[in-house]
Structure formats: C-alpha cells, structure tokens
PDB file of N, CA and C in Angstrom:
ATOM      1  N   UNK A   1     108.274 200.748  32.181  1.00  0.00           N
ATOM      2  CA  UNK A   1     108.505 200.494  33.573  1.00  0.00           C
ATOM      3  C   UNK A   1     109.878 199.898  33.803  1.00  0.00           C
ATOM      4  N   UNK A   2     109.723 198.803  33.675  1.00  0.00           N
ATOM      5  CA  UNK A   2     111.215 198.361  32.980  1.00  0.00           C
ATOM      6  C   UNK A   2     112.184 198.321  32.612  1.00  0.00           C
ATOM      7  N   UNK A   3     112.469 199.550  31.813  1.00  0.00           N
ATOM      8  CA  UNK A   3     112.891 199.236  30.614  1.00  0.00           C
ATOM      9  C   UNK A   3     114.627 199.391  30.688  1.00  0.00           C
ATOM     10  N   UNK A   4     115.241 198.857  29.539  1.00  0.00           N
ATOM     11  CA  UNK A   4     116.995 198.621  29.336  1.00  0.00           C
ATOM     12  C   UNK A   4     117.052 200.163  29.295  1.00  0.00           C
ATOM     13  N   UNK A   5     118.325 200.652  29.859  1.00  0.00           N
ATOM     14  CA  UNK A   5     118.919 201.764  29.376  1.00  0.00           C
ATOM     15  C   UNK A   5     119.090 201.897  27.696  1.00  0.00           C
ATOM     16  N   UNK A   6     118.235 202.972  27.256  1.00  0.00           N
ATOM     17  CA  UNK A   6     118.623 203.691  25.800  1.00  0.00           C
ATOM     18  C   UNK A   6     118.056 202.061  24.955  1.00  0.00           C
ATOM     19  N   UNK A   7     117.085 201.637  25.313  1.00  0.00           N
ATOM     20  CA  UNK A   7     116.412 200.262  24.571  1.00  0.00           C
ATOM     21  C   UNK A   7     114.953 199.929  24.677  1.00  0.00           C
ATOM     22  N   UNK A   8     114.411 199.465  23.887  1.00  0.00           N
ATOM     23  CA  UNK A   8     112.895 198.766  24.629  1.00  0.00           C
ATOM     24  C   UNK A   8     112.671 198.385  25.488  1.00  0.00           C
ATOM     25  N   UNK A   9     111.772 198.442  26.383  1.00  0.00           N
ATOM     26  CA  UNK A   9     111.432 198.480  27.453  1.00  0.00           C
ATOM     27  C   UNK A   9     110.865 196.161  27.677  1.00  0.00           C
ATOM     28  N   UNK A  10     111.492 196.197  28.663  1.00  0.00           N
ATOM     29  CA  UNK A  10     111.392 194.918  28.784  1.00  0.00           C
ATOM     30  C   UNK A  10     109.859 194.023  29.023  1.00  0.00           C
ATOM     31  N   UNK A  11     109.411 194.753  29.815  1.00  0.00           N
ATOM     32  CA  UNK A  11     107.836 194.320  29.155  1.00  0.00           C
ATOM     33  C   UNK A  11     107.099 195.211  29.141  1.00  0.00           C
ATOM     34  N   UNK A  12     106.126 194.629  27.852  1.00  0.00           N
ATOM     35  CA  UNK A  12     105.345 195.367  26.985  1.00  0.00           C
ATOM     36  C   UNK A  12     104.254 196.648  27.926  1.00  0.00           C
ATOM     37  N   UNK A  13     104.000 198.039  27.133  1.00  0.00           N
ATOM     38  CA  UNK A  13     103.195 198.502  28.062  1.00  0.00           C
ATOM     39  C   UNK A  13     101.545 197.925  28.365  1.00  0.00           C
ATOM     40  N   UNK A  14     100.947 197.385  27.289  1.00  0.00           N
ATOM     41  CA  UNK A  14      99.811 196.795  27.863  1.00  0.00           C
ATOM     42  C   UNK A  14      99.821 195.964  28.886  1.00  0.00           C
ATOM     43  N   UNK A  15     100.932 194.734  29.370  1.00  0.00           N
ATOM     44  CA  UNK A  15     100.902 194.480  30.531  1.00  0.00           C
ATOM     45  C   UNK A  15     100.933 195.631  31.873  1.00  0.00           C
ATOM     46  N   UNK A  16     101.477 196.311  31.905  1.00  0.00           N
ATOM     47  CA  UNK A  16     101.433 197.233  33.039  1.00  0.00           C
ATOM     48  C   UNK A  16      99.510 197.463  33.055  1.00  0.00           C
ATOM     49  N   UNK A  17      99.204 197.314  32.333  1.00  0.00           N
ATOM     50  CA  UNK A  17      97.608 198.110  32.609  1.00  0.00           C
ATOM     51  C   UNK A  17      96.993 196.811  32.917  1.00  0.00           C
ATOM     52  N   UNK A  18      97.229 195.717  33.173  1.00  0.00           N
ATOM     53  CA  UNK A  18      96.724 194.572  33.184  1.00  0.00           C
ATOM     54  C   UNK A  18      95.742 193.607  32.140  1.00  0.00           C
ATOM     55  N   UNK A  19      96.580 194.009  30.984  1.00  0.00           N
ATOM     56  CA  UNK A  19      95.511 193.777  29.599  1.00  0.00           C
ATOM     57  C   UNK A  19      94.402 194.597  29.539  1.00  0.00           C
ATOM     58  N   UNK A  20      94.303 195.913  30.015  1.00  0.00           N
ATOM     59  CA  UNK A  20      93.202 196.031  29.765  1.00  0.00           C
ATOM     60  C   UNK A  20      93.781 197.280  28.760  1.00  0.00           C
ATOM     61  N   UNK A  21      92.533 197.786  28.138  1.00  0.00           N
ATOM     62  CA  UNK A  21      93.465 198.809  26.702  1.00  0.00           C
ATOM     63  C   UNK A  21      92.081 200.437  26.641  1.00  0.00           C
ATOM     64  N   UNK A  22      90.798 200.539  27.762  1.00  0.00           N
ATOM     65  CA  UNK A  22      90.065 201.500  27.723  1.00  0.00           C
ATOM     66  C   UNK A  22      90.366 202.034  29.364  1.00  0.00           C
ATOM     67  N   UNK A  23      90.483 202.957  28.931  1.00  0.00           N
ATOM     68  CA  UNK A  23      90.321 204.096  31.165  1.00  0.00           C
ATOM     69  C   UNK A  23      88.525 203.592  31.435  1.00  0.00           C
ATOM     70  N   UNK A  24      88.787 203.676  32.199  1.00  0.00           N
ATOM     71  CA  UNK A  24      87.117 203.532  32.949  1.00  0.00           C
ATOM     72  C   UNK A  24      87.063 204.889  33.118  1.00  0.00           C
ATOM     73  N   UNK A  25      87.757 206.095  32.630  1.00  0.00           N
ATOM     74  CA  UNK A  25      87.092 207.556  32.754  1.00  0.00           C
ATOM     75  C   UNK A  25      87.775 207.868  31.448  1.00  0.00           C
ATOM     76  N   UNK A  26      86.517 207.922  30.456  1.00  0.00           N
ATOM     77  CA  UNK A  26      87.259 208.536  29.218  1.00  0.00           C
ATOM     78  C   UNK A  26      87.361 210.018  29.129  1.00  0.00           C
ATOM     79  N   UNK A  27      86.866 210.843  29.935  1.00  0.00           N
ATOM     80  CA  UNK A  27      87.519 212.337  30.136  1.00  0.00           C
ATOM     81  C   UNK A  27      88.718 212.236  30.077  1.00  0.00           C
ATOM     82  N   UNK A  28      89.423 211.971  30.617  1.00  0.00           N
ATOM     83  CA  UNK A  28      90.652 211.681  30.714  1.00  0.00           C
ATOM     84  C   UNK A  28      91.727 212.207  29.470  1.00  0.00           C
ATOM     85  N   UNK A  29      91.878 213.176  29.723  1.00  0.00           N
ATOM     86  CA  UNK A  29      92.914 213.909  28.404  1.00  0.00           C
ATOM     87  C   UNK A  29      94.359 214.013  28.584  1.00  0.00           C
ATOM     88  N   UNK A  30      94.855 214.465  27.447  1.00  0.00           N
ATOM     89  CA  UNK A  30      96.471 214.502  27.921  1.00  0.00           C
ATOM     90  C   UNK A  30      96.630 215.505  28.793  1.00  0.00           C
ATOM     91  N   UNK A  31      96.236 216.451  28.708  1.00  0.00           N
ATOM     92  CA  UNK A  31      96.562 217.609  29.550  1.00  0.00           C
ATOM     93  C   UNK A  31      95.705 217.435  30.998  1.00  0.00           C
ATOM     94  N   UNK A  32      95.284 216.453  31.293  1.00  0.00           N
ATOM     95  CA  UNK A  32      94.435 216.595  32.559  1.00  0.00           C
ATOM     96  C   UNK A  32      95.009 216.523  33.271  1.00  0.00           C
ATOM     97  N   UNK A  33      94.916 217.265  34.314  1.00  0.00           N
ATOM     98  CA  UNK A  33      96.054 217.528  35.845  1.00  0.00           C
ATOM     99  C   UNK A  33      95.841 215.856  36.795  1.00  0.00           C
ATOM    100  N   UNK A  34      96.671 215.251  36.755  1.00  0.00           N
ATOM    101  CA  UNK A  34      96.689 213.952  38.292  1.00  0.00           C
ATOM    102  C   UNK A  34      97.186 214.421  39.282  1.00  0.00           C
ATOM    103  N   UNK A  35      96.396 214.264  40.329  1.00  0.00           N
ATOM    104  CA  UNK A  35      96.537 214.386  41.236  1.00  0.00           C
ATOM    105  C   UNK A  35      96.469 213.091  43.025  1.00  0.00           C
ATOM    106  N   UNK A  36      97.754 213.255  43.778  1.00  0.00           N
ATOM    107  CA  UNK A  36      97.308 211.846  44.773  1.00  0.00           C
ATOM    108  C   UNK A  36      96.397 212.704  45.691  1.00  0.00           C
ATOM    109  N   UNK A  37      95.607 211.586  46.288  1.00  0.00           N
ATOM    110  CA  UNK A  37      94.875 211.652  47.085  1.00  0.00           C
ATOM    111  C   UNK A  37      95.554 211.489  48.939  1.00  0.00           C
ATOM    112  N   UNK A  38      94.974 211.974  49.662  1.00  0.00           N
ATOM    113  CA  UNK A  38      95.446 211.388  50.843  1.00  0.00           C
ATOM    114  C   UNK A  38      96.058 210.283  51.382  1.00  0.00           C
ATOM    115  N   UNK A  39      95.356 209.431  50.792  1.00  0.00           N
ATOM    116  CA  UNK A  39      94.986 207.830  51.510  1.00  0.00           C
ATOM    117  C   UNK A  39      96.004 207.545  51.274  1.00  0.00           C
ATOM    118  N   UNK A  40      96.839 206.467  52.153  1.00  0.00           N
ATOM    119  CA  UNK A  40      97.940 205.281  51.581  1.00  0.00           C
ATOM    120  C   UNK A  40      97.933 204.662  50.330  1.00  0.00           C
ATOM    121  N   UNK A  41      98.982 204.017  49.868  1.00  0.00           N
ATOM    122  CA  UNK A  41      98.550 203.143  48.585  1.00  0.00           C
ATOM    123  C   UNK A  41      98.045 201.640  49.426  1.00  0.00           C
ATOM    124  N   UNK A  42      97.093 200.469  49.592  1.00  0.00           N
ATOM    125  CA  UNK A  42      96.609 199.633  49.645  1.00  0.00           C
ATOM    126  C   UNK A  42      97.561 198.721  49.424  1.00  0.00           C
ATOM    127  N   UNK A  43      97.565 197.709  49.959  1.00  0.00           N
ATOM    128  CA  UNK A  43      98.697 196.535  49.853  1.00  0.00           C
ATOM    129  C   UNK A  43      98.412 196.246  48.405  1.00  0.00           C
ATOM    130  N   UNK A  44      99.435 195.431  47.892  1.00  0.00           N
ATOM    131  CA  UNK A  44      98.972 194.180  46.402  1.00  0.00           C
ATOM    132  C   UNK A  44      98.874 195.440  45.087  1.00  0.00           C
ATOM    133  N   UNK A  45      99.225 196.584  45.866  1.00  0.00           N
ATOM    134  CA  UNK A  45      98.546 197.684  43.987  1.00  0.00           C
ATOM    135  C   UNK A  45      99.574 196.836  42.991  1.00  0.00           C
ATOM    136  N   UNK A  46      99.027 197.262  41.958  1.00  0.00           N
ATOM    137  CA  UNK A  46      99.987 196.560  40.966  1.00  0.00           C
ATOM    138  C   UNK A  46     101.600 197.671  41.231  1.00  0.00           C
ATOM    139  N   UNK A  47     102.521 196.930  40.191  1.00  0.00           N
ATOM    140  CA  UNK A  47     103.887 197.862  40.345  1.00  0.00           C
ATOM    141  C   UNK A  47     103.536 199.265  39.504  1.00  0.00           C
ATOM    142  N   UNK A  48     102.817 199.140  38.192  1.00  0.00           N
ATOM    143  CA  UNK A  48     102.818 200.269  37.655  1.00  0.00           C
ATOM    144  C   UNK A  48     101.677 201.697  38.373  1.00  0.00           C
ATOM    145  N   UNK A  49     100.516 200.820  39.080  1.00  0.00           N
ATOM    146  CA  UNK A  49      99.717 201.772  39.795  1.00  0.00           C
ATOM    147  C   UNK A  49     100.132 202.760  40.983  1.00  0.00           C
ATOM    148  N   UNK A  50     101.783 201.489  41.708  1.00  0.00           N
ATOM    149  CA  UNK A  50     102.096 201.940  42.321  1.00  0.00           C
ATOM    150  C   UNK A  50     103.476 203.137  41.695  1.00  0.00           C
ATOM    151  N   UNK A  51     103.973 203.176  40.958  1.00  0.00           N
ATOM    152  CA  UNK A  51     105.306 203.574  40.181  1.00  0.00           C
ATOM    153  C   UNK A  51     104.346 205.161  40.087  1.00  0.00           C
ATOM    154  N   UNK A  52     102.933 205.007  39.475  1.00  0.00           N
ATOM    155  CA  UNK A  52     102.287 206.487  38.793  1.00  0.00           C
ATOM    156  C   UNK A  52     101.969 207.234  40.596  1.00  0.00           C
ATOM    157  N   UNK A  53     101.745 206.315  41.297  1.00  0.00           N
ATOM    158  CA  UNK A  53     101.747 207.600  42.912  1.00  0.00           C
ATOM    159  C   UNK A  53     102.868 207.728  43.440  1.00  0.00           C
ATOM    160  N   UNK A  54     103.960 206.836  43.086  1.00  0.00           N
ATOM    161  CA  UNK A  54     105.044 207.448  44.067  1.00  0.00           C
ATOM    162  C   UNK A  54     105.489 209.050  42.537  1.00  0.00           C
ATOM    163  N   UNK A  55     105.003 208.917  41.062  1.00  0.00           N
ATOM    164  CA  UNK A  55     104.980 210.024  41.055  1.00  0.00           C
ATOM    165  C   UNK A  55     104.319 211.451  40.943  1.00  0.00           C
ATOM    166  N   UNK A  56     103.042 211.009  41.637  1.00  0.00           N
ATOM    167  CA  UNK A  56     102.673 211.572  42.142  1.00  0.00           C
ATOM    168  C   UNK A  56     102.929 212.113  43.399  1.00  0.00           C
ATOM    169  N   UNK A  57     103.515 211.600  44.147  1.00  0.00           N
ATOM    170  CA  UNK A  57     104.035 212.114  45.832  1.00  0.00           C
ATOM    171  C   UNK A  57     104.521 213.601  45.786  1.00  0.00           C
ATOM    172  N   UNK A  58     105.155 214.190  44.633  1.00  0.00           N
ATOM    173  CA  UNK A  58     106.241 215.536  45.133  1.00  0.00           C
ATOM    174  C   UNK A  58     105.424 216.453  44.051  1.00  0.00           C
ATOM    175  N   UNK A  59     104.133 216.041  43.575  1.00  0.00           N
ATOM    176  CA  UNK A  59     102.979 217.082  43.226  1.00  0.00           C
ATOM    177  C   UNK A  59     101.862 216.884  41.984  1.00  0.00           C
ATOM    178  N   UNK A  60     101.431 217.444  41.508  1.00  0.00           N
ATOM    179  CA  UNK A  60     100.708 217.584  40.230  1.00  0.00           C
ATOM    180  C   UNK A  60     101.336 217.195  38.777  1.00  0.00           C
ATOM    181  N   UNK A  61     101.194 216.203  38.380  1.00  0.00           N
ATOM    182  CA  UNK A  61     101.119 216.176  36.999  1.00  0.00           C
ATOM    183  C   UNK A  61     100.182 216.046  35.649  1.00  0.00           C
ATOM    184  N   UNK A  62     100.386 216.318  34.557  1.00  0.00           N
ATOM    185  CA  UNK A  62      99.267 216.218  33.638  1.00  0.00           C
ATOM    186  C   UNK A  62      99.684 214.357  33.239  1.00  0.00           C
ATOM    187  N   UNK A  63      98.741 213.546  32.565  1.00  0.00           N
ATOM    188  CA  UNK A  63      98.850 212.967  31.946  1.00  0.00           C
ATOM    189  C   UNK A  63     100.178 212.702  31.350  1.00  0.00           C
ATOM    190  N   UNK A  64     100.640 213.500  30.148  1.00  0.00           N
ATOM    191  CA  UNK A  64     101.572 213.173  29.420  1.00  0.00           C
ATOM    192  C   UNK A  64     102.990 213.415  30.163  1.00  0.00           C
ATOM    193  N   UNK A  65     103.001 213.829  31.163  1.00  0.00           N
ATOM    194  CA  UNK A  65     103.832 214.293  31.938  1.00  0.00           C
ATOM    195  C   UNK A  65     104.476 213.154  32.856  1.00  0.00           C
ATOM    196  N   UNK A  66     103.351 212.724  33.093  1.00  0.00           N
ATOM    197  CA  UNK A  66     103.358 211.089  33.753  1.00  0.00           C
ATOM    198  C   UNK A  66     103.884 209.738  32.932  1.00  0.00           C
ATOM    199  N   UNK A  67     103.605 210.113  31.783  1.00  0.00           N
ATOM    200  CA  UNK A  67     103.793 209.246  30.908  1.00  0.00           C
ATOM    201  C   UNK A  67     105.093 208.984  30.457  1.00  0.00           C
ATOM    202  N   UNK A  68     106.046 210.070  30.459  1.00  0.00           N
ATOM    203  CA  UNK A  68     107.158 210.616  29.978  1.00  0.00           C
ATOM    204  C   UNK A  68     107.789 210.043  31.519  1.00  0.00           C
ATOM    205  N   UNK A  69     107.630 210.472  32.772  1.00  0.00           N
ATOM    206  CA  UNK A  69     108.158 210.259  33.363  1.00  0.00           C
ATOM    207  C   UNK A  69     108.338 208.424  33.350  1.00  0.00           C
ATOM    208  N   UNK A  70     107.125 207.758  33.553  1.00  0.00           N
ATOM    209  CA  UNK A  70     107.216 205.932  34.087  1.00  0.00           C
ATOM    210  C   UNK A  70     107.535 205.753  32.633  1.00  0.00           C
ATOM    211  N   UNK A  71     107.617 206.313  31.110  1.00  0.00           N
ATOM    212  CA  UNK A  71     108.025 205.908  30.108  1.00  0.00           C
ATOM    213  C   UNK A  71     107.462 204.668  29.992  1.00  0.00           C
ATOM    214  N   UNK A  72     106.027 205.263  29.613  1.00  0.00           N
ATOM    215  CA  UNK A  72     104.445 204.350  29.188  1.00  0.00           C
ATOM    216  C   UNK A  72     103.904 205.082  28.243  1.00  0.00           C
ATOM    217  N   UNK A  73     102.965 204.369  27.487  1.00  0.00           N
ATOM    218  CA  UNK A  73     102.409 205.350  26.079  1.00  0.00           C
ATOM    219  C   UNK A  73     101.341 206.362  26.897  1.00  0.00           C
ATOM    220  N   UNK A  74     100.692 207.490  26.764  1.00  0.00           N
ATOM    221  CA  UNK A  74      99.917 208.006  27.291  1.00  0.00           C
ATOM    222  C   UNK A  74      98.270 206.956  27.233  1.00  0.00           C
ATOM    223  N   UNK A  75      98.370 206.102  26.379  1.00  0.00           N
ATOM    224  CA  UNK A  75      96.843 205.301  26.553  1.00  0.00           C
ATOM    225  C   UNK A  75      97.433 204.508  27.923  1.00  0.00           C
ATOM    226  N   UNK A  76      98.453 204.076  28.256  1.00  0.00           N
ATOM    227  CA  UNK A  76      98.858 202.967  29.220  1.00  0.00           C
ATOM    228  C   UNK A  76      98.142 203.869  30.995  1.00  0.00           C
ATOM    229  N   UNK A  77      98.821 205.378  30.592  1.00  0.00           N
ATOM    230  CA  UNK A  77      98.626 205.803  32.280  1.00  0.00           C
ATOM    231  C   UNK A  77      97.604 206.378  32.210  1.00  0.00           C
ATOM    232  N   UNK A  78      96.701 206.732  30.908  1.00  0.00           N
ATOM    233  CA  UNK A  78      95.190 206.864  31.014  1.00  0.00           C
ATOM    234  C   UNK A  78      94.381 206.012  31.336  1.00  0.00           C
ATOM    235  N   UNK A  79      94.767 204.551  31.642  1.00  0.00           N
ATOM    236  CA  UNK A  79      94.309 203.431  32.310  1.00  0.00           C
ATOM    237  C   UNK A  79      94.735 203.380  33.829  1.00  0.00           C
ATOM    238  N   UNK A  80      95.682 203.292  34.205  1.00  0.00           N
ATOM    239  CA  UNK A  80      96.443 203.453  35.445  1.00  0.00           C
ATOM    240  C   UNK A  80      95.631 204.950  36.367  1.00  0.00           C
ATOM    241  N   UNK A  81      95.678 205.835  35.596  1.00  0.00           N
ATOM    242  CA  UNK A  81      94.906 206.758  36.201  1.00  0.00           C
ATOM    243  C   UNK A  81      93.766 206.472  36.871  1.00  0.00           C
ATOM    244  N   UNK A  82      92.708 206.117  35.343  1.00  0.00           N
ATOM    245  CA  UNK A  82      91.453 205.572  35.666  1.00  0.00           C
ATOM    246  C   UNK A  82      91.190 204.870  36.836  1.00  0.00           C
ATOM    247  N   UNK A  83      92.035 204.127  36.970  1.00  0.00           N
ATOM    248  CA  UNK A  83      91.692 203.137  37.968  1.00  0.00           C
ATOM    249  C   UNK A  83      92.127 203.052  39.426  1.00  0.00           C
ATOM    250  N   UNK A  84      93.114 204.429  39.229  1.00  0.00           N
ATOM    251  CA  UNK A  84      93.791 205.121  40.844  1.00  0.00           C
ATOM    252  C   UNK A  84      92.689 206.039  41.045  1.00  0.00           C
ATOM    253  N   UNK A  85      91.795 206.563  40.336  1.00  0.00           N
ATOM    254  CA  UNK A  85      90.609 207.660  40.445  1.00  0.00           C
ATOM    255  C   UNK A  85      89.492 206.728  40.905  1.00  0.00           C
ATOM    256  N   UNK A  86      89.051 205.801  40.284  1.00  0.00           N
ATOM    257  CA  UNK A  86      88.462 204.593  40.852  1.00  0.00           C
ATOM    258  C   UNK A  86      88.148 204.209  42.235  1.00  0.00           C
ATOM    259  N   UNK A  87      89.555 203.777  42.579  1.00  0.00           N
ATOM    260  CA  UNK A  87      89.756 203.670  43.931  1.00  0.00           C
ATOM    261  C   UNK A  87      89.842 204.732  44.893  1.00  0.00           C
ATOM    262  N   UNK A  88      89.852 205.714  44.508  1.00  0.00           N
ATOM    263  CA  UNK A  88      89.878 207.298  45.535  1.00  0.00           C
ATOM    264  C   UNK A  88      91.477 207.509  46.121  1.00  0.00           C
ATOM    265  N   UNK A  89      92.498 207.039  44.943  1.00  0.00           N
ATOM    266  CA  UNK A  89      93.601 207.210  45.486  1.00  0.00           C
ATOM    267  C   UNK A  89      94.578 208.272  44.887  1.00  0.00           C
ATOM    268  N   UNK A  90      93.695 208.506  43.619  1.00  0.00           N
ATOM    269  CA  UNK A  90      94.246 209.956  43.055  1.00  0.00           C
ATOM    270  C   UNK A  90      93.373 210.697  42.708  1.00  0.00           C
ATOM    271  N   UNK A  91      93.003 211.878  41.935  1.00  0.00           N
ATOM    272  CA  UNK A  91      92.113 212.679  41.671  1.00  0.00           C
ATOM    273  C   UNK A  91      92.478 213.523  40.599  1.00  0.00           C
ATOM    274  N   UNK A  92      91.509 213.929  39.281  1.00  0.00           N
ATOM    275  CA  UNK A  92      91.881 214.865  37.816  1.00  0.00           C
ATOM    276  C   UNK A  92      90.965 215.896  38.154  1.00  0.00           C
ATOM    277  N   UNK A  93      91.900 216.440  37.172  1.00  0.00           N
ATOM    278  CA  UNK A  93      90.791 217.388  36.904  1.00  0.00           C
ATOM    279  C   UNK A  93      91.502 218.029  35.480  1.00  0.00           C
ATOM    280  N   UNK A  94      90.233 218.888  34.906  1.00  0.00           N
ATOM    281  CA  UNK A  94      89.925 219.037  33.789  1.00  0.00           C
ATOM    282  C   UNK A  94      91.361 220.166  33.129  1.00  0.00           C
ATOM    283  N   UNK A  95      91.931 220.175  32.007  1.00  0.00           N
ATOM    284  CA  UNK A  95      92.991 220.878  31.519  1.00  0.00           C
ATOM    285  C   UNK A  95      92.910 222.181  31.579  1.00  0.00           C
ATOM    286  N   UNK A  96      93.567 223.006  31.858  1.00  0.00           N
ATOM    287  CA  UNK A  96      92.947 224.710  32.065  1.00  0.00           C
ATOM    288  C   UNK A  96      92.904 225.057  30.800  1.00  0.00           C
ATOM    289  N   UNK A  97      91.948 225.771  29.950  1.00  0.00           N
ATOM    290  CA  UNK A  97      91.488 226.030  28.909  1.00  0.00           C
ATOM    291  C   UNK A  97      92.584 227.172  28.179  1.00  0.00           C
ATOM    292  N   UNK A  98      92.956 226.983  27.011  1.00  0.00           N
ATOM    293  CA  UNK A  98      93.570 228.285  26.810  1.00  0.00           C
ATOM    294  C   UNK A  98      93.434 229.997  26.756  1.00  0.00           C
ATOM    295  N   UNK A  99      93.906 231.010  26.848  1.00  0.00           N
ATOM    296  CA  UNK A  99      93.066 231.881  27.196  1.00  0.00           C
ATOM    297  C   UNK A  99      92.832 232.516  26.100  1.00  0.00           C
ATOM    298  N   UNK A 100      91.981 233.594  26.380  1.00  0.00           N
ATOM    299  CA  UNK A 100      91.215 234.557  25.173  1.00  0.00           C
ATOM    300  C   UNK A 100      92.596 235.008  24.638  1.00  0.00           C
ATOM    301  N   UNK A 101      92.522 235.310  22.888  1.00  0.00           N
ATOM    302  CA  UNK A 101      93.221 235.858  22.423  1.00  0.00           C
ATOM    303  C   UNK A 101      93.108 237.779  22.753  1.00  0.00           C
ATOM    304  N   UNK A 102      93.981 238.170  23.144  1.00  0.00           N
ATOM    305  CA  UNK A 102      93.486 240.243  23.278  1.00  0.00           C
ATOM    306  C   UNK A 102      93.054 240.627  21.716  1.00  0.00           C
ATOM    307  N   UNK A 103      92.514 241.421  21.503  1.00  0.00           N
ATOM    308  CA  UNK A 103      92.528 242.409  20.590  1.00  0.00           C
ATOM    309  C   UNK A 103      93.299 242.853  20.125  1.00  0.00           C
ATOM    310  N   UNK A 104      94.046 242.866  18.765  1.00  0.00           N
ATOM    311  CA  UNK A 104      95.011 243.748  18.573  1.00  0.00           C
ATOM    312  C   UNK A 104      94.770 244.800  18.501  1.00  0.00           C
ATOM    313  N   UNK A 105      93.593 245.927  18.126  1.00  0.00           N
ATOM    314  CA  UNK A 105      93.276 246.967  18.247  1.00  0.00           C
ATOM    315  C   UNK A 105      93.236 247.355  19.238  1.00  0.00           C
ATOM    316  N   UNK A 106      92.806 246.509  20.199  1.00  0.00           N
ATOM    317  CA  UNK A 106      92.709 247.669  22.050  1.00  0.00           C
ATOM    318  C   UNK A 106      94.054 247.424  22.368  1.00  0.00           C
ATOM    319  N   UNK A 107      95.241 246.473  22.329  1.00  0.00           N
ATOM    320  CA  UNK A 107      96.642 246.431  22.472  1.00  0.00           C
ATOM    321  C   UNK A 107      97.067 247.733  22.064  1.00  0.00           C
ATOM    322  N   UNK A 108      97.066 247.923  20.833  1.00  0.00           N
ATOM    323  CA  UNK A 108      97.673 249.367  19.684  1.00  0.00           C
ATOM    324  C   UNK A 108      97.042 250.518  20.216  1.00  0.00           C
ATOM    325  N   UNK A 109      95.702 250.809  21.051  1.00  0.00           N
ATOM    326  CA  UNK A 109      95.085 251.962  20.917  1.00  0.00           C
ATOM    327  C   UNK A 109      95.855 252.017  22.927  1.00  0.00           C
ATOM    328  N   UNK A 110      96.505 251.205  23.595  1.00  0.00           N
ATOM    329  CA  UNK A 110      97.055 250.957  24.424  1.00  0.00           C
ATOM    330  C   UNK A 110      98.485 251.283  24.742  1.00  0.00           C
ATOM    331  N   UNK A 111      98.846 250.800  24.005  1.00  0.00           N
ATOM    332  CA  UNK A 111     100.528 251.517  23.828  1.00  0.00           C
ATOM    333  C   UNK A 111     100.211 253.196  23.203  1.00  0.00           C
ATOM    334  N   UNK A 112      99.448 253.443  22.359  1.00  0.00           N
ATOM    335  CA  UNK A 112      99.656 254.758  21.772  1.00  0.00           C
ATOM    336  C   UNK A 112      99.331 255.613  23.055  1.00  0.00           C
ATOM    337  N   UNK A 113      98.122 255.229  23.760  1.00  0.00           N
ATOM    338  CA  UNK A 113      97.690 255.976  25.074  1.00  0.00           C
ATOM    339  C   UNK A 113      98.959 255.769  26.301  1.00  0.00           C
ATOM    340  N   UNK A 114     100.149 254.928  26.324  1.00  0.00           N
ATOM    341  CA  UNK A 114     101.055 255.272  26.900  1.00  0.00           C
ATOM    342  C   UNK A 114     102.009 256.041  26.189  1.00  0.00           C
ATOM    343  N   UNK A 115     102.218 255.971  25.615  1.00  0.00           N
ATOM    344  CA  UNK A 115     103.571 256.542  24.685  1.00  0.00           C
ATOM    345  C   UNK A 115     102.709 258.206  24.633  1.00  0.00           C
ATOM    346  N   UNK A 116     102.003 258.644  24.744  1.00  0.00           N
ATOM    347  CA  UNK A 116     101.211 259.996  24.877  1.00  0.00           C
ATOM    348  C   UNK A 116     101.188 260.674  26.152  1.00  0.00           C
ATOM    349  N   UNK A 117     101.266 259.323  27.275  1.00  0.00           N
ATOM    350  CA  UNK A 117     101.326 259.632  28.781  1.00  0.00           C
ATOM    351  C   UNK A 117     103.216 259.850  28.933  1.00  0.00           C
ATOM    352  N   UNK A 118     103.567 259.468  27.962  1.00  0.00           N
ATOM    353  CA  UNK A 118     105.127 259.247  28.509  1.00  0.00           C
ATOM    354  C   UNK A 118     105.926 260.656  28.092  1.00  0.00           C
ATOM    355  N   UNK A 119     105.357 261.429  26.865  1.00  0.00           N
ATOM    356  CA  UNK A 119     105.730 262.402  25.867  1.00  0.00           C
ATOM    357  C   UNK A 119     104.992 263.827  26.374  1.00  0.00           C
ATOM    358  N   UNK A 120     104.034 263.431  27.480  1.00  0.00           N
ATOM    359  CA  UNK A 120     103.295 264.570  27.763  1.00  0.00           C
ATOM    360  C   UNK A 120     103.911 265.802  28.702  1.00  0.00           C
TER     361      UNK A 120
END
C-alpha cells in the first residue's frame, strides 16, 4: 500500500487486512473475477478496503490482478475481498474453467476436408 519506490513496502501487508490472515470466503481463488458493487464505499472503510474499490471502479479484476496492482500478497486481498463481499460492496465469481482440449484427429480429418474443397 505504501510502499518506497523500488523498496519494501512501509507497512507490513498483514496490517492492511487488519491482523486478520483467513478470507471469510475461502472460494476465493486467484483467478476469481472481483467485481464492485453499486453501493458507495461507507464512511471509516479501512485505506486498503478502500485502495481494492477504487480499483475496482474502471472494471473487473481477478484476484492476482488486484494484488499486483495495490502490491499486496494475494492472501492479503483474498481477505480484503472477503470482507468487501461481506458487506455487499463487491461481488466474485468463480474463474472461467479452461476449455476442452479439440481432437487432433477431427482437426487433421478437417484441414484434409478443406484442402480437398480448395483443389477441387
């Protein structure tokens, strides 16, 4: 949050989470999409709860994405999250799954059926 240019960061990241070191939503993965919610931020948020919605304001990020940005460990804004989801001031959701690998055989029997359409 903090931190010196090109140095350690001036205070530690477990303070930003308020000593606390578990998310109250352990779903919570690196790749999980954050998202803000409507609502205002609430007077008194802490600085780092507030630092993770203003980046949230200009769209969607995953976890580690967030992390990289406020330059916090990913356990730090998997807490921060938790607890902006908590309050109904941001919203996750689940990582998009990777997709099916194709066939290399229906690929190959694919190109040959163009390259036959192309020669015909």
């Amino acid at each position: 949050m903090t931190g010196r240019r090109g140095g350690r960061p001036l205070v530690p990241a477990y303070l930003s989470t308020g000593g606390v070191a578990r998310p109250s939503r352990p779903h919570l993965e690196r790749l999980s999409v954050l998202s803000r919610a409507g609502t205002p931020a609430p007077a008194g948020l802490p600085a780092a709860q507030l630092a993770l919605l203003d980046a949230l304001e200009d769209g969607s990020l995953t976890v580690v994405e967030a992390a990289a940005l406020l330059r916090l460990p990913v356990s730090a804004v998997r807490v921060l999250a938790g607890d902006l989801i908590d309050r109904e001031l941001a919203s996750a959701r689940a990582p998009i799954p990777p997709a099916a690998r194709f066939d290399p055989d229906l690929l190959k029997r694919v190109a040959d059926g163009l390259r036959a359409l192309k020669h015909a």
